[in-house]
C-alpha atoms as a PDB file:
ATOM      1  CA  UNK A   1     123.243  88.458 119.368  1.00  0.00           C
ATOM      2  CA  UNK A   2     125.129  91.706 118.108  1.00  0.00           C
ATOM      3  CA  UNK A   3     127.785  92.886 121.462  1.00  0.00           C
ATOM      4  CA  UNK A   4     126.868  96.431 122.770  1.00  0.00           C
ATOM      5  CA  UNK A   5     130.240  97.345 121.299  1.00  0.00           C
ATOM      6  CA  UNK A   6     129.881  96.104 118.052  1.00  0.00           C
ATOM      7  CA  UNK A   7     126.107  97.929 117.637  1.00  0.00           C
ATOM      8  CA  UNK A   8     128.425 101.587 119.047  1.00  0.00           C
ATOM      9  CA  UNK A   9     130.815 101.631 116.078  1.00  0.00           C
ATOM     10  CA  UNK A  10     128.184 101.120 113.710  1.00  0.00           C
ATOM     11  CA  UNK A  11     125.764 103.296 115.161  1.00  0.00           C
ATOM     12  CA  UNK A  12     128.483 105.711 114.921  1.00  0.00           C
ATOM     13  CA  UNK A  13     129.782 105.078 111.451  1.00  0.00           C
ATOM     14  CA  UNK A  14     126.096 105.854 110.156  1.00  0.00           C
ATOM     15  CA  UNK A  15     125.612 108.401 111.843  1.00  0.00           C
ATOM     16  CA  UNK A  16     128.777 110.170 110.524  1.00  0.00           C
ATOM     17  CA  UNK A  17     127.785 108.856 107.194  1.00  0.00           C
ATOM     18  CA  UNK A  18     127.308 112.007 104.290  1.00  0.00           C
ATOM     19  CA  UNK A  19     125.119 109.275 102.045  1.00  0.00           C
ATOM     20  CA  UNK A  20     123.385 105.739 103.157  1.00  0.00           C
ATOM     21  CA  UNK A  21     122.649 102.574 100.914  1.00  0.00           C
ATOM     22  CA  UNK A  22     120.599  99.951 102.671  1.00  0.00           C
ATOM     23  CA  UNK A  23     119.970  96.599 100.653  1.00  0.00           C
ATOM     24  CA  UNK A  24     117.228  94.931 102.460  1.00  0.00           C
ATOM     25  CA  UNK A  25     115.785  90.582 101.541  1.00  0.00           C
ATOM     26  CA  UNK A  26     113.128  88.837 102.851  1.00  0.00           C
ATOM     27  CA  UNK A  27     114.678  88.899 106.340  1.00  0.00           C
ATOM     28  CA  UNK A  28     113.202  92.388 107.326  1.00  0.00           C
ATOM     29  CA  UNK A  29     109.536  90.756 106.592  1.00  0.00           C
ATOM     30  CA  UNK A  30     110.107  87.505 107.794  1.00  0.00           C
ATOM     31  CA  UNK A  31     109.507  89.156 111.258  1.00  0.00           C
ATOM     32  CA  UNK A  32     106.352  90.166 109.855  1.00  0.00           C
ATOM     33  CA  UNK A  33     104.852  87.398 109.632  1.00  0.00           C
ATOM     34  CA  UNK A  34     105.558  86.729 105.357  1.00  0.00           C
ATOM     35  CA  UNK A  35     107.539  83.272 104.615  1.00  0.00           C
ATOM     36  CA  UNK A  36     110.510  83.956 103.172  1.00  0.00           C
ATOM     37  CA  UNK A  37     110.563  82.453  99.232  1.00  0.00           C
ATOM     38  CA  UNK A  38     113.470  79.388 100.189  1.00  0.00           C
ATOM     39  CA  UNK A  39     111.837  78.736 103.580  1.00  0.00           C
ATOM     40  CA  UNK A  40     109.491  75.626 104.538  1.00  0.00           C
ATOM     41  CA  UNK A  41     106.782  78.229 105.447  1.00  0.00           C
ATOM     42  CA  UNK A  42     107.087  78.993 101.927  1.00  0.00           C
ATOM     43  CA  UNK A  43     105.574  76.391 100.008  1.00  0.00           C
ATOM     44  CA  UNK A  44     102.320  76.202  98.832  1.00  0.00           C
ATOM     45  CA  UNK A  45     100.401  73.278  97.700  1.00  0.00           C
ATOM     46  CA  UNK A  46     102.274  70.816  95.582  1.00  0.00           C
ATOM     47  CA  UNK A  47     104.508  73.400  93.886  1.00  0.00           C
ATOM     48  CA  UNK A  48     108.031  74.769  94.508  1.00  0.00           C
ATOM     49  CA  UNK A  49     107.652  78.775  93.753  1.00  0.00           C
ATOM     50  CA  UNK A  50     110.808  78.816  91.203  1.00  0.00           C
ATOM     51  CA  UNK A  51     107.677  76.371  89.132  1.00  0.00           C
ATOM     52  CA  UNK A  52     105.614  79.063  89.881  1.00  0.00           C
ATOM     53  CA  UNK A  53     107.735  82.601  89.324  1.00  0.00           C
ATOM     54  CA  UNK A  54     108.653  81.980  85.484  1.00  0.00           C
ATOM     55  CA  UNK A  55     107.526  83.457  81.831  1.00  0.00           C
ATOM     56  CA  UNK A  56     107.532  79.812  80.908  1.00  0.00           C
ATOM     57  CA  UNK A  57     104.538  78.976  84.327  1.00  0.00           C
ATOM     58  CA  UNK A  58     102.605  81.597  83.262  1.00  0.00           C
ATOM     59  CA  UNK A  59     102.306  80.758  79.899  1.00  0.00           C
ATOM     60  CA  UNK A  60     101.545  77.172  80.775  1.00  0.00           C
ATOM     61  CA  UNK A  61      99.034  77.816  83.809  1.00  0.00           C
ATOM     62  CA  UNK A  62      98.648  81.389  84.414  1.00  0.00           C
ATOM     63  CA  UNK A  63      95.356  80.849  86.502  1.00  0.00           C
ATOM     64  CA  UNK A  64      97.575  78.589  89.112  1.00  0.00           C
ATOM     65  CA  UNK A  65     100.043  81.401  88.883  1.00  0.00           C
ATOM     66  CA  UNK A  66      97.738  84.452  89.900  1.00  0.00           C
ATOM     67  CA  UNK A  67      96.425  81.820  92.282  1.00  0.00           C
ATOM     68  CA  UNK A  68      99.872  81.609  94.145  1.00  0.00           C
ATOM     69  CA  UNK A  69      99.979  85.375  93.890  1.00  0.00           C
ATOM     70  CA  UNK A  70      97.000  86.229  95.348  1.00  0.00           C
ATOM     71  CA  UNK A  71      97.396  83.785  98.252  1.00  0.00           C
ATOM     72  CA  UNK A  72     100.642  85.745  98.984  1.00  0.00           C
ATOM     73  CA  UNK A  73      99.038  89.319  98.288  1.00  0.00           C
ATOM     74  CA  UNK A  74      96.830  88.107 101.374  1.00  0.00           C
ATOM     75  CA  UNK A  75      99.132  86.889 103.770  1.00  0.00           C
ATOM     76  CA  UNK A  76     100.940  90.062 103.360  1.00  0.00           C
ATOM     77  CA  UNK A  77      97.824  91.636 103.465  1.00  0.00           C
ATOM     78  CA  UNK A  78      97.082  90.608 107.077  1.00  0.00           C
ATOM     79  CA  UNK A  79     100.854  91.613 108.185  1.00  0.00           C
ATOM     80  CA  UNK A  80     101.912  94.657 108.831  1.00  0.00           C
ATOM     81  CA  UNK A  81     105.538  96.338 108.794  1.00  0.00           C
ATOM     82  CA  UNK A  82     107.714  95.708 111.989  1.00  0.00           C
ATOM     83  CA  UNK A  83     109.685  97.893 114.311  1.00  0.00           C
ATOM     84  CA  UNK A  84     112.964  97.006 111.787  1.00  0.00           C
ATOM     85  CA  UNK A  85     110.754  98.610 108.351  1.00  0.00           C
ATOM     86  CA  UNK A  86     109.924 101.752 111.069  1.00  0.00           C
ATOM     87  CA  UNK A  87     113.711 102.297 112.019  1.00  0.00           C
ATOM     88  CA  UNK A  88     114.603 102.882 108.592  1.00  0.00           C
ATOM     89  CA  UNK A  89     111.765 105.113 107.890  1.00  0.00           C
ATOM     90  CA  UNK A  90     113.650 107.112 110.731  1.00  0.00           C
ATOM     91  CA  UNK A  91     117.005 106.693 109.229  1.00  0.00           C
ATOM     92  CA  UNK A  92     115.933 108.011 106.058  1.00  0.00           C
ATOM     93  CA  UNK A  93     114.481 111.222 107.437  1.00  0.00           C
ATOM     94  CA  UNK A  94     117.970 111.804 109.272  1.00  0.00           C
ATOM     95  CA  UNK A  95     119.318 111.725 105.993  1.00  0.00           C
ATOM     96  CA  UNK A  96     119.661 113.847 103.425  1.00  0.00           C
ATOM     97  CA  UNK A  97     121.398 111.035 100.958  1.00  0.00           C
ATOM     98  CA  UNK A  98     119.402 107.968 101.437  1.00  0.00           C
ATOM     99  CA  UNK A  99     118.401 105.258  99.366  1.00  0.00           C
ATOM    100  CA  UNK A 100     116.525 102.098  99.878  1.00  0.00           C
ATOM    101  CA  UNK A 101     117.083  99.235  97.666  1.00  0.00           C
ATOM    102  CA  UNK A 102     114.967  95.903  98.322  1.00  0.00           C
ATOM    103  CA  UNK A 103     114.679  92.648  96.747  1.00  0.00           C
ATOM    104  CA  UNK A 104     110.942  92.016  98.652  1.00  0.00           C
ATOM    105  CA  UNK A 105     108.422  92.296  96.401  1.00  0.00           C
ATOM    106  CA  UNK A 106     106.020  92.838  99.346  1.00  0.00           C
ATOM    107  CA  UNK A 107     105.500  96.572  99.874  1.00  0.00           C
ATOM    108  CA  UNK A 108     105.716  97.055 103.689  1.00  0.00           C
ATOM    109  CA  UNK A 109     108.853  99.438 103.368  1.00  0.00           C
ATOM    110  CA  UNK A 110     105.989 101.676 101.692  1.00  0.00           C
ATOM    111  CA  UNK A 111     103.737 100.705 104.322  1.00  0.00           C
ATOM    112  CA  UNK A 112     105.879 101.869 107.192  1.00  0.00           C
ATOM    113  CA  UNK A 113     106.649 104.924 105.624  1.00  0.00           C
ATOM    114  CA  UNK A 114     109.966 104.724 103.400  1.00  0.00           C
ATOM    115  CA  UNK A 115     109.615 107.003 100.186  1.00  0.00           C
ATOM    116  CA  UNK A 116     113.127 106.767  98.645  1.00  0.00           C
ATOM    117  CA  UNK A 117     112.698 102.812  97.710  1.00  0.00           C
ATOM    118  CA  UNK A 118     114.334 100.669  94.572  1.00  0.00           C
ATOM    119  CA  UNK A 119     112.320  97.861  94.235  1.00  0.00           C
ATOM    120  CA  UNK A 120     115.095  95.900  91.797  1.00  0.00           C
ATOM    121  CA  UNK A 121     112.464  92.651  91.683  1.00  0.00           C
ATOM    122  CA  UNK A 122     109.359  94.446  91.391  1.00  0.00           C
ATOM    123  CA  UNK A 123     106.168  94.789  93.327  1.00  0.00           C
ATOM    124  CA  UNK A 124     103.455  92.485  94.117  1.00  0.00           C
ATOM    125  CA  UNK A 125     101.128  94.962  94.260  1.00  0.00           C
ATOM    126  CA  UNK A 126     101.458  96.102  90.617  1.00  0.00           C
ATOM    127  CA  UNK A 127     100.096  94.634  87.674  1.00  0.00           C
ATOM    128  CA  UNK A 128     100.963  94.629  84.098  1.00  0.00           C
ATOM    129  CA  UNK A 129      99.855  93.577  80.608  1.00  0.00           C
ATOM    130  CA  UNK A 130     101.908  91.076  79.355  1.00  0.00           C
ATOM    131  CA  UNK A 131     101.059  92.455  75.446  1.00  0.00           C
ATOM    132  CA  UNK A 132     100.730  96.479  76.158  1.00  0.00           C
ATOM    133  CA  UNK A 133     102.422  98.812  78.219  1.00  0.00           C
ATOM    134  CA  UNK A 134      99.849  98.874  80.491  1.00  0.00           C
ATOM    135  CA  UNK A 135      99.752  98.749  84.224  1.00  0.00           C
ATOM    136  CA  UNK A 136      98.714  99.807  87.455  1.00  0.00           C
ATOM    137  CA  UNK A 137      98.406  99.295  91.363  1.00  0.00           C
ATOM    138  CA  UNK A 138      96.802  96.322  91.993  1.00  0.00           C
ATOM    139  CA  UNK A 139      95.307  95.745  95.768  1.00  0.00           C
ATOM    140  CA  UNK A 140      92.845  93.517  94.719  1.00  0.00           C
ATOM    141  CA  UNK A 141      92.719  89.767  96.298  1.00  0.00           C
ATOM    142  CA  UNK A 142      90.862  88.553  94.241  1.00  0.00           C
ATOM    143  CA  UNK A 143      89.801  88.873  90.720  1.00  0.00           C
ATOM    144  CA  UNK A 144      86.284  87.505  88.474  1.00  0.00           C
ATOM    145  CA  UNK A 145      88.162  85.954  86.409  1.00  0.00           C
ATOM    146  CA  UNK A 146      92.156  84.731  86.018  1.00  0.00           C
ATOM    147  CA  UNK A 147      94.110  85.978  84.899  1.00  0.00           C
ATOM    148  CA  UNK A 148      92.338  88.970  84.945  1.00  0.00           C
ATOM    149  CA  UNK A 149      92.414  91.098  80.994  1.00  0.00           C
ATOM    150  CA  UNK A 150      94.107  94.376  80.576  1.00  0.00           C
ATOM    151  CA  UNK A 151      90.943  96.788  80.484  1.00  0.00           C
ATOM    152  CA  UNK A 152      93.314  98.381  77.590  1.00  0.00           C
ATOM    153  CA  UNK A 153      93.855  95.367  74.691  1.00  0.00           C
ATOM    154  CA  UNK A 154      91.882  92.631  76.405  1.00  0.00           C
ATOM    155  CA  UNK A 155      95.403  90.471  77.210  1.00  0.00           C
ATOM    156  CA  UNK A 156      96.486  88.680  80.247  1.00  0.00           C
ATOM    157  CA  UNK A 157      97.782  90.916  83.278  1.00  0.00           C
ATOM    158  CA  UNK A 158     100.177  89.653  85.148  1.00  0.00           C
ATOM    159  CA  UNK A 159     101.793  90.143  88.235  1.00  0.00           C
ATOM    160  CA  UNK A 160     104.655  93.407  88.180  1.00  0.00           C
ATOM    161  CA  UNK A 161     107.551  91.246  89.566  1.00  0.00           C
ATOM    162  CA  UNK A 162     110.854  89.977  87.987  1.00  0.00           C
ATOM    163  CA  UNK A 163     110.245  86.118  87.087  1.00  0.00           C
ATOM    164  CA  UNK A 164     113.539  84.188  87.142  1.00  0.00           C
ATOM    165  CA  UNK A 165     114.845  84.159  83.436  1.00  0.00           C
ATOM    166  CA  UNK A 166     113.894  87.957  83.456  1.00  0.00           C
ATOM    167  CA  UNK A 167     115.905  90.613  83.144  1.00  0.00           C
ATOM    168  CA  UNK A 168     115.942  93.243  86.802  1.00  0.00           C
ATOM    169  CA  UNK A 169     114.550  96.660  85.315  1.00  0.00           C
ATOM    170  CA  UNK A 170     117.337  98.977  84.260  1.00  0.00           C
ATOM    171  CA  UNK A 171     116.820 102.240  85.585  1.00  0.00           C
ATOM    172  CA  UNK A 172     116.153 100.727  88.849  1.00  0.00           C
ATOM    173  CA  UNK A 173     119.104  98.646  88.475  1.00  0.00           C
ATOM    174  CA  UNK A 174     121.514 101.533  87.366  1.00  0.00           C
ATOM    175  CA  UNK A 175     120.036 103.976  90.396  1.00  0.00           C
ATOM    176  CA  UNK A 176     120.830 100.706  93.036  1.00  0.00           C
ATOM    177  CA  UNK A 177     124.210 100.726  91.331  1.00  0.00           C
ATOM    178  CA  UNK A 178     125.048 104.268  91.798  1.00  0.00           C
ATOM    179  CA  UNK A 179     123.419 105.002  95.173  1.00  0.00           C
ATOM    180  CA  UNK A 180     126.066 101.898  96.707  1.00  0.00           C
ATOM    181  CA  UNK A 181     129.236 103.283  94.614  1.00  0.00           C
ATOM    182  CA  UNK A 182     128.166 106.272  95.829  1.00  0.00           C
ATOM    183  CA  UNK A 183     127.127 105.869  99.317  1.00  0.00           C
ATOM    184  CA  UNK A 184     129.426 105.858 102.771  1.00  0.00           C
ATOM    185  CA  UNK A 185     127.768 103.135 103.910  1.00  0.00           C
ATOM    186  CA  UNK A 186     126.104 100.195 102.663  1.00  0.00           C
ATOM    187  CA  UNK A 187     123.573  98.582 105.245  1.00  0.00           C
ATOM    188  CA  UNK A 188     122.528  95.362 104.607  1.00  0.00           C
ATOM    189  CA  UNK A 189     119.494  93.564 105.805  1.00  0.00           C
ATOM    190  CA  UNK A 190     118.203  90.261 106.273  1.00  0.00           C
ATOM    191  CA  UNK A 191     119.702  88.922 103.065  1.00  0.00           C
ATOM    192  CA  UNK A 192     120.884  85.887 102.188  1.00  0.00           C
ATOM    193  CA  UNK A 193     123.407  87.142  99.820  1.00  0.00           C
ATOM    194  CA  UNK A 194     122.838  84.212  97.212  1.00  0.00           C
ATOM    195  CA  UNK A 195     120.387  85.925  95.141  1.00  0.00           C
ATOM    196  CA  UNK A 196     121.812  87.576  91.999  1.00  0.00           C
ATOM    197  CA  UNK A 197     122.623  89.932  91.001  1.00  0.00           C
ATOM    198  CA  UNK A 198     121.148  91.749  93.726  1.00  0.00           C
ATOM    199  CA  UNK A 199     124.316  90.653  95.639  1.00  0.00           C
ATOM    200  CA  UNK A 200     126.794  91.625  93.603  1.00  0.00           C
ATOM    201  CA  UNK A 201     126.097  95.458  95.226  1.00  0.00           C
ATOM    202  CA  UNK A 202     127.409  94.010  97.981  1.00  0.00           C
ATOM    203  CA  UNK A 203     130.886  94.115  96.482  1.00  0.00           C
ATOM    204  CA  UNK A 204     130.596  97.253  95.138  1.00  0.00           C
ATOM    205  CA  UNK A 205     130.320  99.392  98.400  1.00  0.00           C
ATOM    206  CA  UNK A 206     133.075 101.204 100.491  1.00  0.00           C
ATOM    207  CA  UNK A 207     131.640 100.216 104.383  1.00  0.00           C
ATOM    208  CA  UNK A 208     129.414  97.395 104.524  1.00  0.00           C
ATOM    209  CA  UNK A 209     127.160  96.956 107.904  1.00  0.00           C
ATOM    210  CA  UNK A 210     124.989  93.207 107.928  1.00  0.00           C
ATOM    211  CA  UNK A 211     122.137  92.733 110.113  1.00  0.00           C
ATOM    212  CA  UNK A 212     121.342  89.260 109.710  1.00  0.00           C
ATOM    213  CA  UNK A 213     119.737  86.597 111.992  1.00  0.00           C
ATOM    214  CA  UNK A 214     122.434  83.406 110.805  1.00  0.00           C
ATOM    215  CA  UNK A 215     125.773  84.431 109.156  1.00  0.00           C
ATOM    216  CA  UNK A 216     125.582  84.619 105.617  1.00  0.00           C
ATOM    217  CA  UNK A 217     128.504  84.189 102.812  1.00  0.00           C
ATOM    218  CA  UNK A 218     129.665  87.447 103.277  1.00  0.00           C
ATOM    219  CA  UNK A 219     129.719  88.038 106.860  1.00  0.00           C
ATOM    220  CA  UNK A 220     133.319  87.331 107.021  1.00  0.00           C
ATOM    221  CA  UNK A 221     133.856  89.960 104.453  1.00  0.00           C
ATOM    222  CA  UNK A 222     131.940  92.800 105.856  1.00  0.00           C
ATOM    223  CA  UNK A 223     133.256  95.311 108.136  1.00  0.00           C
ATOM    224  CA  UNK A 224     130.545  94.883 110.939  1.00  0.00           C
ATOM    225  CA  UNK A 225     128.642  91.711 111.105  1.00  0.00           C
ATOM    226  CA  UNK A 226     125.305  91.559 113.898  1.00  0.00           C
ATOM    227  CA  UNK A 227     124.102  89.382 114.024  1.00  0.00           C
ATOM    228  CA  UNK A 228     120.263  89.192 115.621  1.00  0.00           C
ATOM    229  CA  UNK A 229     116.402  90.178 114.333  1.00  0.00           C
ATOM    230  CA  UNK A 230     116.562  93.474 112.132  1.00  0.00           C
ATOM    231  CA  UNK A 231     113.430  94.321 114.187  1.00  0.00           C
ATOM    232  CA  UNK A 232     115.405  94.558 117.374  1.00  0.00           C
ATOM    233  CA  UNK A 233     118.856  96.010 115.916  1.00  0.00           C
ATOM    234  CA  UNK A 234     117.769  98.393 113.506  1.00  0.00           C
ATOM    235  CA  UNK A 235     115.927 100.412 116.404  1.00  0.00           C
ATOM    236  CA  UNK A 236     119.482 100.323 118.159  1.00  0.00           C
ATOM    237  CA  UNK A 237     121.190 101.483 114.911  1.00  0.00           C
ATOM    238  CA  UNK A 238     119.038 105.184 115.103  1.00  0.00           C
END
């Protein structure tokens, strides 16, 4: 667990911070309740999800596809954000210069309250045509038919995330970009720090801060490492 002494200097340095970055991964929801994507509570039925979360799967299967998605749109569904999703929704309103980047596709930083969010691999609660420019928020869990046509040209919707092979969007990339160039501090959250290029931001920042439950391959690089749940140091961190 993070040392009392450790959790004062970077309470300190954030608080003294003009502008704050926070990168958050599937740590933060983890203590949710939502397997993380590598994890063994991850899998679902025969398939590995890097089969599942590709142009190439949907094109081959999309029904299995929206299948998988649904089935996560529920779990998340029945979680809820935790007291580490609530301490940056504090954070952010002692901040004037704030920005939330995540690579969770899950929504519960909008759930808790966060409003200044860059969602760099999309949302699982949008959905989009995969021929038009259509799309929209999507609640639903389940659809009449799958995949489910675009009420606009009749064409497959599909699920708003970034599929591996895809490109990250590049106005949300380029805002990410800037707000950790720009920022005092760069927070970082329950991230492994393998998943690119959402980790190269990690590089890019003046002050890095990791809140992570193992140590990652950065967290000999960082300037403060804790180590512990998000849900329990983030609260000490405001």
């Amino acid at each position: 667990m993070a040392g009392e002494c450790e959790l004062t200097v970077a309470r300190e340095r954030l608080s003294e911070a003009a502008s704050i970055a926070v990168l958050t991964g599937a740590g933060i929801s983890a203590e949710s309740g939502i397997p993380t994507f590598r994890g063994a509570g991850g899998l679902w039925k025969n398939y590995r999800p890097e089969d599942l979360a590709t142009p190439e799967a949907f094109a081959r299967d999309s029904r299995t596809v929206w299948e998988w998605y649904l089935w996560r749109r529920s779990l998340i569904d029945a979680s809820g954000p935790n007291a580490g999703h609530r301490a940056l929704v504090t954070m952010e309103q002692q901040h004037a210069r704030f920005t939330l980047i995540t690579q969770n596709l899950d929504g519960l930083h909008d759930r808790a309250g966060s409003r200044r969010i860059l969602k760099v691999h999309g949302d699982i609660w949008q959905s989009r045509c995969v021929a038009c420019s259509y799309q929209r928020k999507d609640r639903a869990l389940e659809y009449p038919e799958l995949p489910p046509p675009c009420p606009e040209c009749g064409e497959p919707l599909r699920p708003g995330v970034v599929w591996f092979g895809e490109a990250l969007p590049r106005i949300v990339w380029a805002e990410a970009e800037r707000a950790v160039s720009q920022a005092d501090v760069l927070l970082v959250v329950g991230t492994s720090a393998q998943v690119y290029p959402a980790a190269c931001l990690i590089g890019m920042a003046r002050f890095v801060i990791e809140v992570n439950v193992e140590a990652t391959p950065v967290s000999s690089r960082v300037a403060i490492a804790l180590q512990g749940p998000s849900g329990e140091i983030l609260p000490a961190l405001v």
